[in-house]
C-alpha atoms as a PDB file:
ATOM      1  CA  UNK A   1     -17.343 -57.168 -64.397  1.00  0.00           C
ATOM      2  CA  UNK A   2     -15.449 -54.547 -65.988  1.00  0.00           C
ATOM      3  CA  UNK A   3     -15.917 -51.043 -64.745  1.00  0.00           C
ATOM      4  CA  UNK A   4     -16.730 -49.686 -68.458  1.00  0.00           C
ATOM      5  CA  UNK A   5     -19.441 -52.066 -68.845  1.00  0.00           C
ATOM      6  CA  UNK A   6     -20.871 -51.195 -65.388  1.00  0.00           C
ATOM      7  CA  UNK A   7     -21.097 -47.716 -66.018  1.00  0.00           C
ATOM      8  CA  UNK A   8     -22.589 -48.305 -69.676  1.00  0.00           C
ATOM      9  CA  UNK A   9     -25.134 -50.117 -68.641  1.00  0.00           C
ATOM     10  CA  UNK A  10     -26.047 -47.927 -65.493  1.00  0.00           C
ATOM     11  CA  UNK A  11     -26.356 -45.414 -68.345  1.00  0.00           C
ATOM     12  CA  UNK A  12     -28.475 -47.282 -70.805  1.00  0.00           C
ATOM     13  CA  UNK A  13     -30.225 -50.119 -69.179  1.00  0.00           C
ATOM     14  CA  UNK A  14     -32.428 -48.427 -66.388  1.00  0.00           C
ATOM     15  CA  UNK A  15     -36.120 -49.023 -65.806  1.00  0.00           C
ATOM     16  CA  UNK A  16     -37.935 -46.815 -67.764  1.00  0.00           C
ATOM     17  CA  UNK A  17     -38.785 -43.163 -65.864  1.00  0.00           C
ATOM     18  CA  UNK A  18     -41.958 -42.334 -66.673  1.00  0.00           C
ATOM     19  CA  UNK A  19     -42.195 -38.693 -68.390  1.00  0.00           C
ATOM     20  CA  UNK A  20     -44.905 -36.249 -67.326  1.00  0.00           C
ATOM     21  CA  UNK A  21     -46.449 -32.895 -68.475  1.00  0.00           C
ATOM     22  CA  UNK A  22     -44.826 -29.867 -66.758  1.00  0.00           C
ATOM     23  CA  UNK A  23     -47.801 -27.981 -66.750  1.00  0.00           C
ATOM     24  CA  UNK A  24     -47.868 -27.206 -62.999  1.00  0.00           C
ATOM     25  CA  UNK A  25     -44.374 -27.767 -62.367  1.00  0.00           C
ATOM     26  CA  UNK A  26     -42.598 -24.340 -61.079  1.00  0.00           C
ATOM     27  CA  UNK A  27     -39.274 -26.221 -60.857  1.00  0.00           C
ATOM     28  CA  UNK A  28     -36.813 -23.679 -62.334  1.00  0.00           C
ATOM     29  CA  UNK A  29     -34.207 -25.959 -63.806  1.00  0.00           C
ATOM     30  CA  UNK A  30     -36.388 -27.907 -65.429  1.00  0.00           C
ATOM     31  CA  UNK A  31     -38.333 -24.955 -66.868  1.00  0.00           C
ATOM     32  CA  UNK A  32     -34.401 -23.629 -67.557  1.00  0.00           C
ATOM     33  CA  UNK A  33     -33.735 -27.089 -69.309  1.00  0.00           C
ATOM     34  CA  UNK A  34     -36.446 -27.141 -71.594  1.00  0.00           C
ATOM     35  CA  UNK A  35     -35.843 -23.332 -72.474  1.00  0.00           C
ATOM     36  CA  UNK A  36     -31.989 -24.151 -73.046  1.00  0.00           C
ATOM     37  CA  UNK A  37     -32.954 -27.097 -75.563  1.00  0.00           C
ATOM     38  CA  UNK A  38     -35.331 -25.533 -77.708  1.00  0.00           C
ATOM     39  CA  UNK A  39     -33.385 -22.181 -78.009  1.00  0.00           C
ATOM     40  CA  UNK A  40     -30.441 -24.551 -79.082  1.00  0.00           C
ATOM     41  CA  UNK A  41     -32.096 -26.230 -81.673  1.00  0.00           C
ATOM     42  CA  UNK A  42     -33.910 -23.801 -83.343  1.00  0.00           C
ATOM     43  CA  UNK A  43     -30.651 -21.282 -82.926  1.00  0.00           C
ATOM     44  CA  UNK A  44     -26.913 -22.627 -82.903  1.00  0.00           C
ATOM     45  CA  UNK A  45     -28.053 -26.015 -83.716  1.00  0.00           C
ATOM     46  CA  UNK A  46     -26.836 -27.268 -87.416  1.00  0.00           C
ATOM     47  CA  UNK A  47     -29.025 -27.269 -89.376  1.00  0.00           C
ATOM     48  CA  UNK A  48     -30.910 -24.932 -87.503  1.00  0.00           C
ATOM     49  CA  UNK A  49     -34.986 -26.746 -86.892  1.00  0.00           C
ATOM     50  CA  UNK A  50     -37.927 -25.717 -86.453  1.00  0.00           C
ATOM     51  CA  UNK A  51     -40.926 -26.711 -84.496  1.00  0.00           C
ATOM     52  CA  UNK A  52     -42.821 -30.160 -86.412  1.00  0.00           C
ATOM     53  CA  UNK A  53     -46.122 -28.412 -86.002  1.00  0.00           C
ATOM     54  CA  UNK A  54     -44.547 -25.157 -88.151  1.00  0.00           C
ATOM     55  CA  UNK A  55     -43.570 -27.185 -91.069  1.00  0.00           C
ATOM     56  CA  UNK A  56     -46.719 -26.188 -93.579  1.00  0.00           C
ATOM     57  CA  UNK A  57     -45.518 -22.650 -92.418  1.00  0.00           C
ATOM     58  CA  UNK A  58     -42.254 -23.275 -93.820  1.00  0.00           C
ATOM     59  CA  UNK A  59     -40.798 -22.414 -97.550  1.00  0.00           C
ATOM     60  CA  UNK A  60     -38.250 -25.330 -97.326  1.00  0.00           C
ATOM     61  CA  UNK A  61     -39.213 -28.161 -99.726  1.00  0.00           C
ATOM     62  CA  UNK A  62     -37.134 -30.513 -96.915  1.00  0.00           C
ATOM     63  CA  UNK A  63     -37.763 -28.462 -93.653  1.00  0.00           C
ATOM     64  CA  UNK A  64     -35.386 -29.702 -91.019  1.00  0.00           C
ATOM     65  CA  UNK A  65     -37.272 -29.882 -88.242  1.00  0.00           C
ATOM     66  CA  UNK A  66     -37.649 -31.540 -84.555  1.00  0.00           C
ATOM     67  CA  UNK A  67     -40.354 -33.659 -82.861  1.00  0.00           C
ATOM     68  CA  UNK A  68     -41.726 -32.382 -79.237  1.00  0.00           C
ATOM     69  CA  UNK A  69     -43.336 -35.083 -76.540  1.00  0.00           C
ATOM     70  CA  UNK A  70     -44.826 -32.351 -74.121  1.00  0.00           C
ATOM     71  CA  UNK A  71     -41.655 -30.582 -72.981  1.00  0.00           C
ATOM     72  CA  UNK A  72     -38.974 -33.046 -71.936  1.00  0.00           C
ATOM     73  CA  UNK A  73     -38.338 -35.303 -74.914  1.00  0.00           C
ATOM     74  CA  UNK A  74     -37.382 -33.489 -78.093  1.00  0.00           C
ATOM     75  CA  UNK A  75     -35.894 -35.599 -81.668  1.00  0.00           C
ATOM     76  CA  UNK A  76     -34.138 -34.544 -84.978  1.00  0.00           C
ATOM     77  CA  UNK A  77     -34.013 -37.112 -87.354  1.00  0.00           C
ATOM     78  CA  UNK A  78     -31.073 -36.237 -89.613  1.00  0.00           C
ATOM     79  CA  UNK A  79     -32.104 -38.779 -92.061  1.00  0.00           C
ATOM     80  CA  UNK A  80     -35.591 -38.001 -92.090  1.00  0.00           C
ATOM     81  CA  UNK A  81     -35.494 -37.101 -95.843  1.00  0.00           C
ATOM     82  CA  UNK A  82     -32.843 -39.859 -97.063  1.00  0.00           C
ATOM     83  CA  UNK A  83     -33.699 -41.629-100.217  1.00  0.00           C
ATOM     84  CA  UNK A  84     -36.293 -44.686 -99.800  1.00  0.00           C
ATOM     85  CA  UNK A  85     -36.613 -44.090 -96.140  1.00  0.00           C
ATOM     86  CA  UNK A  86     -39.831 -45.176 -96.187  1.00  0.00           C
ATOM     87  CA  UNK A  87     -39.221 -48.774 -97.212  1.00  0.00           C
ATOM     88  CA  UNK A  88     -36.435 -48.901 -94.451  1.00  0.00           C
ATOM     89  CA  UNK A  89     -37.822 -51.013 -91.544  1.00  0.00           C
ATOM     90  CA  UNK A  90     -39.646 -48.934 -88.569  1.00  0.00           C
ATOM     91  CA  UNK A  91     -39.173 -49.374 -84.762  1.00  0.00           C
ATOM     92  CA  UNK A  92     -42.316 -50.613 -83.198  1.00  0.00           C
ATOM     93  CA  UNK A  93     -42.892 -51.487 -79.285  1.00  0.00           C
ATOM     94  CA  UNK A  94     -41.749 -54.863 -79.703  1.00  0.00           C
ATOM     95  CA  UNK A  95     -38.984 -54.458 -81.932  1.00  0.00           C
ATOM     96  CA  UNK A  96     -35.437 -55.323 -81.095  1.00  0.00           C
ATOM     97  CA  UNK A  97     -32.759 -52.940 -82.697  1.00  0.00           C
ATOM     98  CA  UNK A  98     -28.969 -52.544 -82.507  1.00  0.00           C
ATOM     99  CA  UNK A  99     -28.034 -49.085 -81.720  1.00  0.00           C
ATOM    100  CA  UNK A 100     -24.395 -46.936 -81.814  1.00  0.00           C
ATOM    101  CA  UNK A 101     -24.746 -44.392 -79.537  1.00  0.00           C
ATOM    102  CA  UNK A 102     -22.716 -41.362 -77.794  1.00  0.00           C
ATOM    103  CA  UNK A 103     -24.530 -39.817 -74.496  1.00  0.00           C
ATOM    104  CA  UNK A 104     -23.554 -35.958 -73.392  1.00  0.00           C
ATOM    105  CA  UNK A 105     -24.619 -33.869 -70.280  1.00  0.00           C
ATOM    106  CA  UNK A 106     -26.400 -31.308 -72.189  1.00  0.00           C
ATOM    107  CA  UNK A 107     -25.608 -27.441 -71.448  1.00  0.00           C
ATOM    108  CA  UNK A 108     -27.696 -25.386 -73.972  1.00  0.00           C
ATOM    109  CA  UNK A 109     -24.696 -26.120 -76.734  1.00  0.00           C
ATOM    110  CA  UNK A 110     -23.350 -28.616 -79.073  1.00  0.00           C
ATOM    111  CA  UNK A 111     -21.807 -30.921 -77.164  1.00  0.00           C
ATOM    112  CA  UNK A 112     -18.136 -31.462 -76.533  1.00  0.00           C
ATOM    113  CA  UNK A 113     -15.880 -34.693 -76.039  1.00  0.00           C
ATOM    114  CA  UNK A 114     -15.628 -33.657 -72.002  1.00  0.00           C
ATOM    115  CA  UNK A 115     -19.447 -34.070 -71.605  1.00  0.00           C
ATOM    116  CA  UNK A 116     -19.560 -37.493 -72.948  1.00  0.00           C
ATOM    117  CA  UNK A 117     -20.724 -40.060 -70.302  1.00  0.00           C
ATOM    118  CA  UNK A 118     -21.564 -43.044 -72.459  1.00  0.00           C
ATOM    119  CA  UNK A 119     -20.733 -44.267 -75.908  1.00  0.00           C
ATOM    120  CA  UNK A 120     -20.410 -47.753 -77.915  1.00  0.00           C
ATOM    121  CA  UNK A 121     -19.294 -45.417 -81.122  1.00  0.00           C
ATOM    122  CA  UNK A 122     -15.392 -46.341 -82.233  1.00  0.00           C
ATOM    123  CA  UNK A 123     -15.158 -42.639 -83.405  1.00  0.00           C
ATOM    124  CA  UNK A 124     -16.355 -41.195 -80.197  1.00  0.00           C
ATOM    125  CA  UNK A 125     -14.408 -43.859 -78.338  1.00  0.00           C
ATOM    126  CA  UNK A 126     -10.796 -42.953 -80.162  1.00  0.00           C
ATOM    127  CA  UNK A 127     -11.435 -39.161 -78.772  1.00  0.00           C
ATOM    128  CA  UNK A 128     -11.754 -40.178 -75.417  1.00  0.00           C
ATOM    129  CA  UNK A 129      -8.458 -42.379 -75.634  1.00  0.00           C
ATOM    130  CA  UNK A 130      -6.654 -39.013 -76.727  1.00  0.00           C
ATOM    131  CA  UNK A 131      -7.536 -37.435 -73.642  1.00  0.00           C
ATOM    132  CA  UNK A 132      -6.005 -40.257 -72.172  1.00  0.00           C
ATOM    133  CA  UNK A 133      -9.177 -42.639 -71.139  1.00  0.00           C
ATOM    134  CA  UNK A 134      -7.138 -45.646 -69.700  1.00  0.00           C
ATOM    135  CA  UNK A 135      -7.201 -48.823 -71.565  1.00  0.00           C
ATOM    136  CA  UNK A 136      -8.097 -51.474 -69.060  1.00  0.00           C
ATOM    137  CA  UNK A 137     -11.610 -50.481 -68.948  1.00  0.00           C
ATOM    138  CA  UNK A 138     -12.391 -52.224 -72.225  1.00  0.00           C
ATOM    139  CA  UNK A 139     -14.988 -50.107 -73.839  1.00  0.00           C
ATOM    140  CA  UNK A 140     -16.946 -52.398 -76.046  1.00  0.00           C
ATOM    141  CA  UNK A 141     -17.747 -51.120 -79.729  1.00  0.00           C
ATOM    142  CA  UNK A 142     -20.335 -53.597 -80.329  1.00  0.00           C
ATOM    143  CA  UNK A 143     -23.762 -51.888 -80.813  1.00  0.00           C
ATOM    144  CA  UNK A 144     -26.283 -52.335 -78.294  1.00  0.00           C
ATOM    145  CA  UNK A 145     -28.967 -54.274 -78.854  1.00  0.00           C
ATOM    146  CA  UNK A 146     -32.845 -54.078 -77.040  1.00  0.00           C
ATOM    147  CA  UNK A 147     -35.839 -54.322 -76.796  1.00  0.00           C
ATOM    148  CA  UNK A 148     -38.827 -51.583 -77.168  1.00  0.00           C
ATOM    149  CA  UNK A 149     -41.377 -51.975 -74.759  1.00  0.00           C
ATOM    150  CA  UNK A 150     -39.089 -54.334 -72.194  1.00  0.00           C
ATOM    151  CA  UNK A 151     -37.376 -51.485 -69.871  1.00  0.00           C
ATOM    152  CA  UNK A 152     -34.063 -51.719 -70.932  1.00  0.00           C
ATOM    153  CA  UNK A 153     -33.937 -48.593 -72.022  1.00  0.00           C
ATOM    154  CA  UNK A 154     -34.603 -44.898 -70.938  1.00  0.00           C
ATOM    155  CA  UNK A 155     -38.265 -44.667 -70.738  1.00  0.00           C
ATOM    156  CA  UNK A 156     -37.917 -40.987 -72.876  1.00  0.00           C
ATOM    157  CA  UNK A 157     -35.390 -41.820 -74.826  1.00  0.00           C
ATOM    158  CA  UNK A 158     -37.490 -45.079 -75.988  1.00  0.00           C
ATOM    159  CA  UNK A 159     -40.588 -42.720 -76.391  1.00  0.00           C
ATOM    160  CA  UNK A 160     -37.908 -40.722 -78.924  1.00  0.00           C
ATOM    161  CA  UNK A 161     -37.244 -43.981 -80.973  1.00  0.00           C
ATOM    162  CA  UNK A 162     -40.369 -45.137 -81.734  1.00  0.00           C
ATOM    163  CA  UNK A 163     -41.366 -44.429 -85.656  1.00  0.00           C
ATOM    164  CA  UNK A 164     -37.343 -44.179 -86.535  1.00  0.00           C
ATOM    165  CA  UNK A 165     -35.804 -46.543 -88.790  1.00  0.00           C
ATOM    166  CA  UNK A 166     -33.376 -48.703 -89.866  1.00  0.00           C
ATOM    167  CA  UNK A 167     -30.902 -46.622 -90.655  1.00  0.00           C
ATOM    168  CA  UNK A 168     -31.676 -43.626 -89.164  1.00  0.00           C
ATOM    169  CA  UNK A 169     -29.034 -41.014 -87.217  1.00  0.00           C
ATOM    170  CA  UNK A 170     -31.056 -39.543 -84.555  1.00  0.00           C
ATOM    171  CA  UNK A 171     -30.474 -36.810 -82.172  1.00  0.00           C
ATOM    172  CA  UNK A 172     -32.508 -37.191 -78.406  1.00  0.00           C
ATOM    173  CA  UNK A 173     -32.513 -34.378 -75.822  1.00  0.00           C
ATOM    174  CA  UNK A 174     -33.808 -35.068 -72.917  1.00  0.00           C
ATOM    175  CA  UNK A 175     -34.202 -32.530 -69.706  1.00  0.00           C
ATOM    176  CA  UNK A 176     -33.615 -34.450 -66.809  1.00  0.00           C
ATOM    177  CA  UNK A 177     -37.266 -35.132 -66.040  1.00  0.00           C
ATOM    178  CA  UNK A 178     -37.546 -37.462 -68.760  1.00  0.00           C
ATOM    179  CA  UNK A 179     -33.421 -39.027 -68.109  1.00  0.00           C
ATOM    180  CA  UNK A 180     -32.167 -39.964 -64.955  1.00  0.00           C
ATOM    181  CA  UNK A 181     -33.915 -37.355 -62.504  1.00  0.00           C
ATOM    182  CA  UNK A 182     -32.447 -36.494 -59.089  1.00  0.00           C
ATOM    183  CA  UNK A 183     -30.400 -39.705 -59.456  1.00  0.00           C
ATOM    184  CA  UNK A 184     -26.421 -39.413 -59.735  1.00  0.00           C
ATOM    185  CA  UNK A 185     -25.669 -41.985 -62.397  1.00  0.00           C
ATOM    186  CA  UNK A 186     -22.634 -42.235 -62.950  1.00  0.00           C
ATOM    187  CA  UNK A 187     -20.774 -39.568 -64.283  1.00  0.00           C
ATOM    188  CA  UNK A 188     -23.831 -37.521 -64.894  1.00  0.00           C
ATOM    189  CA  UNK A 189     -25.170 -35.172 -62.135  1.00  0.00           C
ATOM    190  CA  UNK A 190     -28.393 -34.850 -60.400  1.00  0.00           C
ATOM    191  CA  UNK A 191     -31.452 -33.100 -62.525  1.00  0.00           C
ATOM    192  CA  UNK A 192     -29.135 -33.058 -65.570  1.00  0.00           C
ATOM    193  CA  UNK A 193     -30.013 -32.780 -68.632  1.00  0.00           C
ATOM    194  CA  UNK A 194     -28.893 -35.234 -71.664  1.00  0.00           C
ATOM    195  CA  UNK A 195     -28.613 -35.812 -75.530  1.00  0.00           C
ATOM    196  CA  UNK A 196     -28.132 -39.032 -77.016  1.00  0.00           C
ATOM    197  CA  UNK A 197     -27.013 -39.397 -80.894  1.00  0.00           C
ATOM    198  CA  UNK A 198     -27.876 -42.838 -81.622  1.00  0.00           C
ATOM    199  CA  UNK A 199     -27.841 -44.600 -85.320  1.00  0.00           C
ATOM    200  CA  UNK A 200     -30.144 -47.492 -85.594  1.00  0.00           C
ATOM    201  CA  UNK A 201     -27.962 -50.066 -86.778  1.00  0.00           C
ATOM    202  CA  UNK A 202     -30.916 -52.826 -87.584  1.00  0.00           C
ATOM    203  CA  UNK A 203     -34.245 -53.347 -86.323  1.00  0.00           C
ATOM    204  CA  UNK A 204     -36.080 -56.850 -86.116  1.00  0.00           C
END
């Protein structure tokens, strides 16, 4: 099996980790991480969001704004307010969508071509190759098609694409609580933090 495809699918297909609460948890990186994402998105982030539960305090007719699942899983939808979204077809536990994706190691900033671990994305994939990515590994450009609700993807980053849409361009942050956890994977460190921008190609 190709090395490319190994490390794609250590990145994407993993048994779900189960998210949890942080209430009680004195763990400074995570408490760092979930600092570092909301300051980003509601600061240097473009747009700049805000908070779902602040948007009848907002004067935007369209506030841009990001979803919260306690404090590890965070979404922007950047086609939340695209024309006849809501006749586009919804991901439901049980649907199976095609997804293009590019995965960073998040540091509190907009990400950058040397903090991509995972992509399917030909865009994303030509930027790699001119910082030489070698050939053989065969990166496929196919998108990725799953399952909700069968494990085969990350259990937050699931959680994140529930109530999308065909159609959608999505942004997922993740601290690592909610990714991979302690676990080296790949290129990405232990207790790392991530950020998936995934388009939902089609959902069945």
């Amino acid at each position: 099996m190709k090395l490319i495809r190994n490390i794609a699918t250590i990145a994407v297909v993993v048994v779900a980790l189960l998210t949890s609460g942080c209430s009680n948890d004195t763990d400074t990186v995570l408490t760092s991480q979930q600092t570092g994402i909301e300051r980003y998105l509601t600061g240097s982030h473009q747009p700049r969001l805000i908070v779902e539960d602040d948007i009848g305090n907002s004067l935007d007719d369209e506030p841009q704004f990001y979803t919260r699942w306690g404090m590890n899983i965070y979404r922007y939808i950047a086609t939340y307010y695209a024309e006849g979204r809501d006749g586009w077809d919804e991901v439901r536990k049980g649907s199976t969508i095609e997804i293009v994706y590019t995965a960073y190691i998040f540091n509190n900033a907009a990400p950058t071509v040397t903090n991509m671990f995972a992509t399917n994305d030909a865009e994303s994939l030509a930027k790699l190759e001119e910082m030489g990515l070698d050939a053989e590994y065969e990166w496929t450009t196919e998108p990725m098609r799953v399952k909700i609700g069968a494990d085969e993807l990350l259990g937050g980053l699931e959680t994140a694409l529930k109530g999308c849409r065909e159609g959608d361009s999505v942004e997922v942050y993740l601290t690592y609580e909610a990714a991979y956890g302690k676990h080296y994977v790949g290129k990405v460190p232990s207790k790392s933090s991530v950020v998936w921008f995934v388009d939902i190609v089609n959902v069945e």
